[in-house]
PDB file of N, CA and C in Angstrom:
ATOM      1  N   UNK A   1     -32.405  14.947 -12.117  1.00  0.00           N
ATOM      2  CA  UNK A   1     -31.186  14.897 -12.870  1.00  0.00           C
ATOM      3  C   UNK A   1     -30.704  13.458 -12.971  1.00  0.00           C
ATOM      4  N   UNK A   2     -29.754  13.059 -14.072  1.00  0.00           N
ATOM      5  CA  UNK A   2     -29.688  11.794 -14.116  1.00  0.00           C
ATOM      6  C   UNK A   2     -28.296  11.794 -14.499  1.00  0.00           C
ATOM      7  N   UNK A   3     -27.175  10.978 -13.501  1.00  0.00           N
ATOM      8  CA  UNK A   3     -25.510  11.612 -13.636  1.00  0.00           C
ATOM      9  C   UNK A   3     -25.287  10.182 -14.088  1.00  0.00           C
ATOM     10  N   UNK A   4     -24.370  10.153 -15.126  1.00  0.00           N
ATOM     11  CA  UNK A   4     -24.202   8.914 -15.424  1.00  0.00           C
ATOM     12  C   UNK A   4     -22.518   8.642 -15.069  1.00  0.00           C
ATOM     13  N   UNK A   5     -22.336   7.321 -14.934  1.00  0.00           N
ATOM     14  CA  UNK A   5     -21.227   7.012 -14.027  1.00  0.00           C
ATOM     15  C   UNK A   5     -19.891   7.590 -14.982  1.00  0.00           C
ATOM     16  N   UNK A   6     -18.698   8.118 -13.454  1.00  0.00           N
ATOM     17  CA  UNK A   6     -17.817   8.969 -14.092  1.00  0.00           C
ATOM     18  C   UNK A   6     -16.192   7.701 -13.993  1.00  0.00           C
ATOM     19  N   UNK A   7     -15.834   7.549 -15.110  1.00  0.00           N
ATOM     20  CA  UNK A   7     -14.938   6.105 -15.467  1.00  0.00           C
ATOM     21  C   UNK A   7     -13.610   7.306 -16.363  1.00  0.00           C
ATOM     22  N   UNK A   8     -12.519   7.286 -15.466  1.00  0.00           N
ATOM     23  CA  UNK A   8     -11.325   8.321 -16.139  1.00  0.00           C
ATOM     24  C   UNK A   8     -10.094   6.909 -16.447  1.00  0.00           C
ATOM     25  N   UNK A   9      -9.940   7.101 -17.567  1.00  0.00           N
ATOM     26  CA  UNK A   9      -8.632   6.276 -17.510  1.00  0.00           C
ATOM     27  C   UNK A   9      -7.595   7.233 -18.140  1.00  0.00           C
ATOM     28  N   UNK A  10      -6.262   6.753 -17.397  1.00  0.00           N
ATOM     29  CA  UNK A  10      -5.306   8.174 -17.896  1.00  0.00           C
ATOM     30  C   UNK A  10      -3.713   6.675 -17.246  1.00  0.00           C
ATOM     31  N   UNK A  11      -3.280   6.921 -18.702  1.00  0.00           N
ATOM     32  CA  UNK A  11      -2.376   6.114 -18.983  1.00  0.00           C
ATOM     33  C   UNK A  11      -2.536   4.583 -18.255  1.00  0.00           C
ATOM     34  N   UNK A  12      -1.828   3.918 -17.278  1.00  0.00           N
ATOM     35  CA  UNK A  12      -2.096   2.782 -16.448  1.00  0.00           C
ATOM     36  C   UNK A  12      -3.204   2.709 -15.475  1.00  0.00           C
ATOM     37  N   UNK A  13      -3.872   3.901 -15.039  1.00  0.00           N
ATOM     38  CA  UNK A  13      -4.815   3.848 -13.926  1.00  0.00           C
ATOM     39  C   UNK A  13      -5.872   4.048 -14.907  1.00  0.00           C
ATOM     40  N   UNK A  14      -7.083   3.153 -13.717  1.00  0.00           N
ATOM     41  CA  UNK A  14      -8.323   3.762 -13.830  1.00  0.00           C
ATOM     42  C   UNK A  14      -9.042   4.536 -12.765  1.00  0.00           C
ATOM     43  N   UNK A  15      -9.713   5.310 -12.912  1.00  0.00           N
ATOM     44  CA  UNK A  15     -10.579   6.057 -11.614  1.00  0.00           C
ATOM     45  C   UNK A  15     -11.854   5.727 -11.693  1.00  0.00           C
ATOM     46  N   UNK A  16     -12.674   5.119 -10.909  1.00  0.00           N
ATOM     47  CA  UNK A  16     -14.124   4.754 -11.722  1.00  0.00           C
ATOM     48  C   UNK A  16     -15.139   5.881 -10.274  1.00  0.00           C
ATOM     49  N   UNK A  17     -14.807   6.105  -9.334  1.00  0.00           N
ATOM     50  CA  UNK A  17     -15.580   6.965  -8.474  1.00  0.00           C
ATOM     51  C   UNK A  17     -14.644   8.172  -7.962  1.00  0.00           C
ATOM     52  N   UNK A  18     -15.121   9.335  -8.333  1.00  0.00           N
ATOM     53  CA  UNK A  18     -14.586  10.594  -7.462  1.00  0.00           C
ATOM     54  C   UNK A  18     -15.546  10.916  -6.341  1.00  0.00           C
ATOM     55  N   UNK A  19     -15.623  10.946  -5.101  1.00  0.00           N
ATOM     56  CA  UNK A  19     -16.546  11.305  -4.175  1.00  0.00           C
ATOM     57  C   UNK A  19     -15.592  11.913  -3.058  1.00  0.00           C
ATOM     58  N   UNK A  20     -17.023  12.989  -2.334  1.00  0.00           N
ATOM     59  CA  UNK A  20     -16.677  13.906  -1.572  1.00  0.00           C
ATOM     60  C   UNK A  20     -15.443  14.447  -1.780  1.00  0.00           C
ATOM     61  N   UNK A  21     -14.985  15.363  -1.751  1.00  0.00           N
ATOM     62  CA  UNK A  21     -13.540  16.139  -2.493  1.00  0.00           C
ATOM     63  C   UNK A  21     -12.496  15.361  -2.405  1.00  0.00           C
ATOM     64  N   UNK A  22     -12.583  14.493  -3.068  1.00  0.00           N
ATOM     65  CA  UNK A  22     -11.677  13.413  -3.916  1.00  0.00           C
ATOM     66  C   UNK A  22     -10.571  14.676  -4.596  1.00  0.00           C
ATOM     67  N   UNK A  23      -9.388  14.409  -5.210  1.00  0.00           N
ATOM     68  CA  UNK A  23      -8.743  14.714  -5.499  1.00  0.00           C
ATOM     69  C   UNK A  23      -7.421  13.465  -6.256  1.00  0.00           C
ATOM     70  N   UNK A  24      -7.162  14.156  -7.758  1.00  0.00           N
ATOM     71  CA  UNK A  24      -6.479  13.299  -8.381  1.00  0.00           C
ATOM     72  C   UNK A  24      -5.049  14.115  -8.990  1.00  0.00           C
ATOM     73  N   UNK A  25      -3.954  13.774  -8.344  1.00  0.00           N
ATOM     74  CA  UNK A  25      -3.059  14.613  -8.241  1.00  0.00           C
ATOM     75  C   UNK A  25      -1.990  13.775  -9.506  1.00  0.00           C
ATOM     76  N   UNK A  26      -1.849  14.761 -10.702  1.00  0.00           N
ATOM     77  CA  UNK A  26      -0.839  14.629 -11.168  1.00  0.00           C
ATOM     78  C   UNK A  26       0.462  15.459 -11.300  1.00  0.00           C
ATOM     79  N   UNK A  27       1.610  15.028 -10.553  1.00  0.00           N
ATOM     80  CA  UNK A  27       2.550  15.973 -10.876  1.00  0.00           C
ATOM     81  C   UNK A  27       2.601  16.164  -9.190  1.00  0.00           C
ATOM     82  N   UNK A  28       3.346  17.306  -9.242  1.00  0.00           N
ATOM     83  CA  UNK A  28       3.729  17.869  -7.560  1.00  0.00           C
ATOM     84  C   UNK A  28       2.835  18.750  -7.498  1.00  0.00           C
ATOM     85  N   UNK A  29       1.641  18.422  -6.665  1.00  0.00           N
ATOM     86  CA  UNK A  29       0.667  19.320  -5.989  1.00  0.00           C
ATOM     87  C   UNK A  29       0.471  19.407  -4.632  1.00  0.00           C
ATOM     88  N   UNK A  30       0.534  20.006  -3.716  1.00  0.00           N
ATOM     89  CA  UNK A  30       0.170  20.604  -2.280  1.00  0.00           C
ATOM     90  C   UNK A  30      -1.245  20.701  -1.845  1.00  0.00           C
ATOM     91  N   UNK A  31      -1.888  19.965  -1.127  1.00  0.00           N
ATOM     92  CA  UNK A  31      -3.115  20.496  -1.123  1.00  0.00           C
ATOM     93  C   UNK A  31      -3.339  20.891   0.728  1.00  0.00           C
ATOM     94  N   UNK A  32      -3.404  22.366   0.653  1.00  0.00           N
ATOM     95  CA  UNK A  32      -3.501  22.776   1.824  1.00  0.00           C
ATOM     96  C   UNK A  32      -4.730  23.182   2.396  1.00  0.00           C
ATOM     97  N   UNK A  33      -4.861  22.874   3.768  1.00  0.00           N
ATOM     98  CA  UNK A  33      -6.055  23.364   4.510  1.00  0.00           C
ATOM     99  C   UNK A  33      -8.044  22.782   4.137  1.00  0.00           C
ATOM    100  N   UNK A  34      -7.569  21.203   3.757  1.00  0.00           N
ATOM    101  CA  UNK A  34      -8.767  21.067   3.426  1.00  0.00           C
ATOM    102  C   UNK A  34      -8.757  20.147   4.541  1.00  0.00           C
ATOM    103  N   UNK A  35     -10.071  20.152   4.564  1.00  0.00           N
ATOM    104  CA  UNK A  35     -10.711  18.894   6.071  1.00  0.00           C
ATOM    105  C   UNK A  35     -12.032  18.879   5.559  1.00  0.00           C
ATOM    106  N   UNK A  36     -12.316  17.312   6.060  1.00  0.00           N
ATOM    107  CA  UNK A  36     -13.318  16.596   5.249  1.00  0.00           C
ATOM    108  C   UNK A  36     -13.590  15.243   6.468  1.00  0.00           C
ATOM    109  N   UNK A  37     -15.218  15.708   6.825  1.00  0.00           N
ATOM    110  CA  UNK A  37     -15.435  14.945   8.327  1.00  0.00           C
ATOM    111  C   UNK A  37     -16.735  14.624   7.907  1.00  0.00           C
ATOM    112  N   UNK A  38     -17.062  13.211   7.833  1.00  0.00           N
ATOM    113  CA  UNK A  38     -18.675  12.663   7.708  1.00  0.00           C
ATOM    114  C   UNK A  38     -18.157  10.834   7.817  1.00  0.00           C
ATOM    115  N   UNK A  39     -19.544  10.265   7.583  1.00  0.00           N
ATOM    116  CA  UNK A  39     -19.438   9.255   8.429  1.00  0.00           C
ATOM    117  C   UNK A  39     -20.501   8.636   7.363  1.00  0.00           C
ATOM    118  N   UNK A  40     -20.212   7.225   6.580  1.00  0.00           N
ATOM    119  CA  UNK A  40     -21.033   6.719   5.432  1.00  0.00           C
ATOM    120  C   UNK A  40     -21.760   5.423   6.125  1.00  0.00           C
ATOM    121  N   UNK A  41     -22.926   4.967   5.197  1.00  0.00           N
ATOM    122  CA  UNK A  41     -23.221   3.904   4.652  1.00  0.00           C
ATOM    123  C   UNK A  41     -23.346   2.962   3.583  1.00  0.00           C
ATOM    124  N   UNK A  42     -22.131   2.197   3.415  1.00  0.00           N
ATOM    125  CA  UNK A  42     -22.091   2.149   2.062  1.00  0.00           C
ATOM    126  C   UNK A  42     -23.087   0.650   1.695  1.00  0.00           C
ATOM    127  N   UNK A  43     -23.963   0.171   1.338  1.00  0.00           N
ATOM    128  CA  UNK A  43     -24.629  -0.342   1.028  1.00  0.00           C
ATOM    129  C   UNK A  43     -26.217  -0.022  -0.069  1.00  0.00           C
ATOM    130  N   UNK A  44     -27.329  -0.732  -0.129  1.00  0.00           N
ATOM    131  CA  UNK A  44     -28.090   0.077  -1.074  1.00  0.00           C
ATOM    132  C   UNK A  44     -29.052   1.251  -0.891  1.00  0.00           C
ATOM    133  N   UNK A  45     -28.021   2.531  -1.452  1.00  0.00           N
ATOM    134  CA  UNK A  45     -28.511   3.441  -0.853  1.00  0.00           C
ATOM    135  C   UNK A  45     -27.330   4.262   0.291  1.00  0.00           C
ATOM    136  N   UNK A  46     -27.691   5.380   0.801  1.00  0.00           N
ATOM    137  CA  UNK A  46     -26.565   6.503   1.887  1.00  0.00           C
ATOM    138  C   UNK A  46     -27.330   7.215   2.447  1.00  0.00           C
ATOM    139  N   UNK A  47     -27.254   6.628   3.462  1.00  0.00           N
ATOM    140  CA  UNK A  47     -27.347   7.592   4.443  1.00  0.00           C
ATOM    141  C   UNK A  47     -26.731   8.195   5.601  1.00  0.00           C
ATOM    142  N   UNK A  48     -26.117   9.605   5.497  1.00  0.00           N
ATOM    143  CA  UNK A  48     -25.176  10.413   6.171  1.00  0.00           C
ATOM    144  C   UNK A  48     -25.589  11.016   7.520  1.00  0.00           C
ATOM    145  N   UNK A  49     -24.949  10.538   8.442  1.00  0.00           N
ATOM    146  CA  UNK A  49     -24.904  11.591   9.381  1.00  0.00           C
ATOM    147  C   UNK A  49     -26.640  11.193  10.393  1.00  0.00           C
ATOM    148  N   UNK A  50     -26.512  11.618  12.074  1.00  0.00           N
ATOM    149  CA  UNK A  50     -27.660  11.538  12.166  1.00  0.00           C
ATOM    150  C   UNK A  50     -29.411  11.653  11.891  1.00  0.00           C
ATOM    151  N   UNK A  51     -30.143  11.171  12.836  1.00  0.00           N
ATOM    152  CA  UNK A  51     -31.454  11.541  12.216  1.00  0.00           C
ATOM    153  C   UNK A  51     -31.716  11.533  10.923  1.00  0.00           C
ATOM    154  N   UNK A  52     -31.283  10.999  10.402  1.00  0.00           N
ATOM    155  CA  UNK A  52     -31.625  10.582   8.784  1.00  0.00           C
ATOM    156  C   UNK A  52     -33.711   9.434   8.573  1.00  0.00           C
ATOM    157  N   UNK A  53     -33.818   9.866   8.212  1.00  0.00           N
ATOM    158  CA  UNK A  53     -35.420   9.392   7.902  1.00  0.00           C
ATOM    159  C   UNK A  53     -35.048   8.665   6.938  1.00  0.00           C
ATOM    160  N   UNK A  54     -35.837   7.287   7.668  1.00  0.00           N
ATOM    161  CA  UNK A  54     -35.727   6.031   6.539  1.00  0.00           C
ATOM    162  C   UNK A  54     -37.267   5.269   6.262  1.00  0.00           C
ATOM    163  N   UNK A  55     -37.602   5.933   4.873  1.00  0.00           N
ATOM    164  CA  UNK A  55     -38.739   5.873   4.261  1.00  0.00           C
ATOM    165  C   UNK A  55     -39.217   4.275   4.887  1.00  0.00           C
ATOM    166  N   UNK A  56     -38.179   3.121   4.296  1.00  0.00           N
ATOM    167  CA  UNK A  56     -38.972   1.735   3.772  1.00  0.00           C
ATOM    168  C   UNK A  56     -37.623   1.352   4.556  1.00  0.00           C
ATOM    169  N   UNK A  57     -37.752   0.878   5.827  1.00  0.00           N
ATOM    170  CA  UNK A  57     -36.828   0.493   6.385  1.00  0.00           C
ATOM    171  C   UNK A  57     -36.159  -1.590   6.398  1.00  0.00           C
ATOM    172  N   UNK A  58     -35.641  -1.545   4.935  1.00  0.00           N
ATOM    173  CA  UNK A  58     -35.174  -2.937   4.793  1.00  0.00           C
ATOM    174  C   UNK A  58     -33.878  -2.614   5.291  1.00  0.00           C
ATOM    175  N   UNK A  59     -33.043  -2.252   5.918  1.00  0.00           N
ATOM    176  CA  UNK A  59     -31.820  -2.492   5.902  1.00  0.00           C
ATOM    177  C   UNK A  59     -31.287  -2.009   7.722  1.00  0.00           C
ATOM    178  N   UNK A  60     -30.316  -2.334   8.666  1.00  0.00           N
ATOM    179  CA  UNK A  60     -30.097  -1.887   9.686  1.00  0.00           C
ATOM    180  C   UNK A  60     -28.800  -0.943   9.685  1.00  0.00           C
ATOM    181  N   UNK A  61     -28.891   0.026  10.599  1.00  0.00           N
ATOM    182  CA  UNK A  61     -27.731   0.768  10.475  1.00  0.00           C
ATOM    183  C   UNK A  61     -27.430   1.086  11.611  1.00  0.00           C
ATOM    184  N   UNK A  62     -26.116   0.437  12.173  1.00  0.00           N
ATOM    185  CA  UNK A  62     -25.554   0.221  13.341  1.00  0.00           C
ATOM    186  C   UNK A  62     -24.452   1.824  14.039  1.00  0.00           C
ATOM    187  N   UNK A  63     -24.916   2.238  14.499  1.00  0.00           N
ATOM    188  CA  UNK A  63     -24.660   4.119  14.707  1.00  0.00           C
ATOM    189  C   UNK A  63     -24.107   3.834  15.838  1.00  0.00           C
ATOM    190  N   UNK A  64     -23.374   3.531  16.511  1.00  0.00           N
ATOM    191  CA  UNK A  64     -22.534   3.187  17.790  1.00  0.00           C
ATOM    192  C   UNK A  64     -22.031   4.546  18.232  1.00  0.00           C
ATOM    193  N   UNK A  65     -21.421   5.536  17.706  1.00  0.00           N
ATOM    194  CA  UNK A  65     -21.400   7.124  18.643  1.00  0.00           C
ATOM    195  C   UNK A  65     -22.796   7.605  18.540  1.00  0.00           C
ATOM    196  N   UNK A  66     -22.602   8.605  19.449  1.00  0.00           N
ATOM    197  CA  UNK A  66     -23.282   9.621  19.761  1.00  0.00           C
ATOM    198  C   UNK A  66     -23.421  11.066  19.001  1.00  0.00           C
ATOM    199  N   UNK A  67     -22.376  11.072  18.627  1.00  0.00           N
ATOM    200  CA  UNK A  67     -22.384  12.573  17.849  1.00  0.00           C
ATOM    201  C   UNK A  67     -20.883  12.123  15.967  1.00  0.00           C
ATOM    202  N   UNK A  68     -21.871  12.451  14.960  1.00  0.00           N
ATOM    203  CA  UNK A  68     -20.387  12.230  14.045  1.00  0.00           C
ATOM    204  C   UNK A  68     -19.701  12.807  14.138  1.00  0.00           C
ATOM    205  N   UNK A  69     -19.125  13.895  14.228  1.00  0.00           N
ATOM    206  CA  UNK A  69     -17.785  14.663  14.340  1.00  0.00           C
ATOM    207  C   UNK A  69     -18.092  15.840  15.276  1.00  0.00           C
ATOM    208  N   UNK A  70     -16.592  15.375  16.655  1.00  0.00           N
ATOM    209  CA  UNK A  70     -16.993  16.298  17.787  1.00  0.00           C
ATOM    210  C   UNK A  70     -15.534  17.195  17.137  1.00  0.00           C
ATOM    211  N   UNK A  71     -14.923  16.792  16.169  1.00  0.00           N
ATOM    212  CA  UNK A  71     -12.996  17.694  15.850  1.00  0.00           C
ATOM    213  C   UNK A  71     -14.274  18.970  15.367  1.00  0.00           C
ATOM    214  N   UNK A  72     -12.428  19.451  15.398  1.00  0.00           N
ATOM    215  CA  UNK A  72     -13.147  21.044  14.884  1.00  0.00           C
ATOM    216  C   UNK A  72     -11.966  21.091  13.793  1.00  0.00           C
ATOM    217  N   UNK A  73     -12.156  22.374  12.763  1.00  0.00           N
ATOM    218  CA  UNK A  73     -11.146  22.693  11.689  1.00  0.00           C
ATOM    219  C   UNK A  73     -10.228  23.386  12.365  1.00  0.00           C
ATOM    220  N   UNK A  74      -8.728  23.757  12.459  1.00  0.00           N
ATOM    221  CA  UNK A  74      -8.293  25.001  12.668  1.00  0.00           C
ATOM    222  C   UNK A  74      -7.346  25.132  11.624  1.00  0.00           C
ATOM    223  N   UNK A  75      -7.536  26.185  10.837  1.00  0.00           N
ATOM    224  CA  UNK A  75      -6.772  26.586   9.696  1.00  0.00           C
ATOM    225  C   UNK A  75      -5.907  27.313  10.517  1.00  0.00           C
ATOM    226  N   UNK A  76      -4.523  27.203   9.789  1.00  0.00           N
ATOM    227  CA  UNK A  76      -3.214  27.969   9.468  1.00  0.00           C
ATOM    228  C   UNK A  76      -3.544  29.001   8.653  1.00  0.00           C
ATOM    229  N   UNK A  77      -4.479  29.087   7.734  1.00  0.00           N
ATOM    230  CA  UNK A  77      -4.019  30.181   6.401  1.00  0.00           C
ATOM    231  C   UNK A  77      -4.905  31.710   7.007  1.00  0.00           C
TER     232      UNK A  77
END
């Protein structure tokens, strides 16, 4: 598949990346009970989260914990 880059302009703003449940709130909105736990690399290329396999290893990635997310969710609803 081939996603081509997503660029929103809406009156004075621009949005040029929506990632991981991004959210663009116009008006009075509530957004309840979402949780959102990961841990990036932002350079060329992503790789998330442990044990990740790195084909052609040009680049270092400095992982200082032990585990990415020890929280837990607890919903209200």
């Amino acid at each position: 598949m081939i996603f081509a880059p997503t660029e929103i302009n809406l009156l004075g703003y621009k949005i040029n990346v929506f990632d991981h449940a991004s959210v663009m709130n116009i008006g009075a909105n509530q957004i309840t009970d979402q949780f959102i736990s990961y841990k990036r690399n932002q350079a060329f290329g992503e790789q998330n989260g442990d044990i990740v396999p790195i084909i052609i290893p040009i680049s270092y990635i400095f992982d200082s914990d032990l585990n990415d997310s020890i929280i837990t969710k607890n919903s209200i609803i």
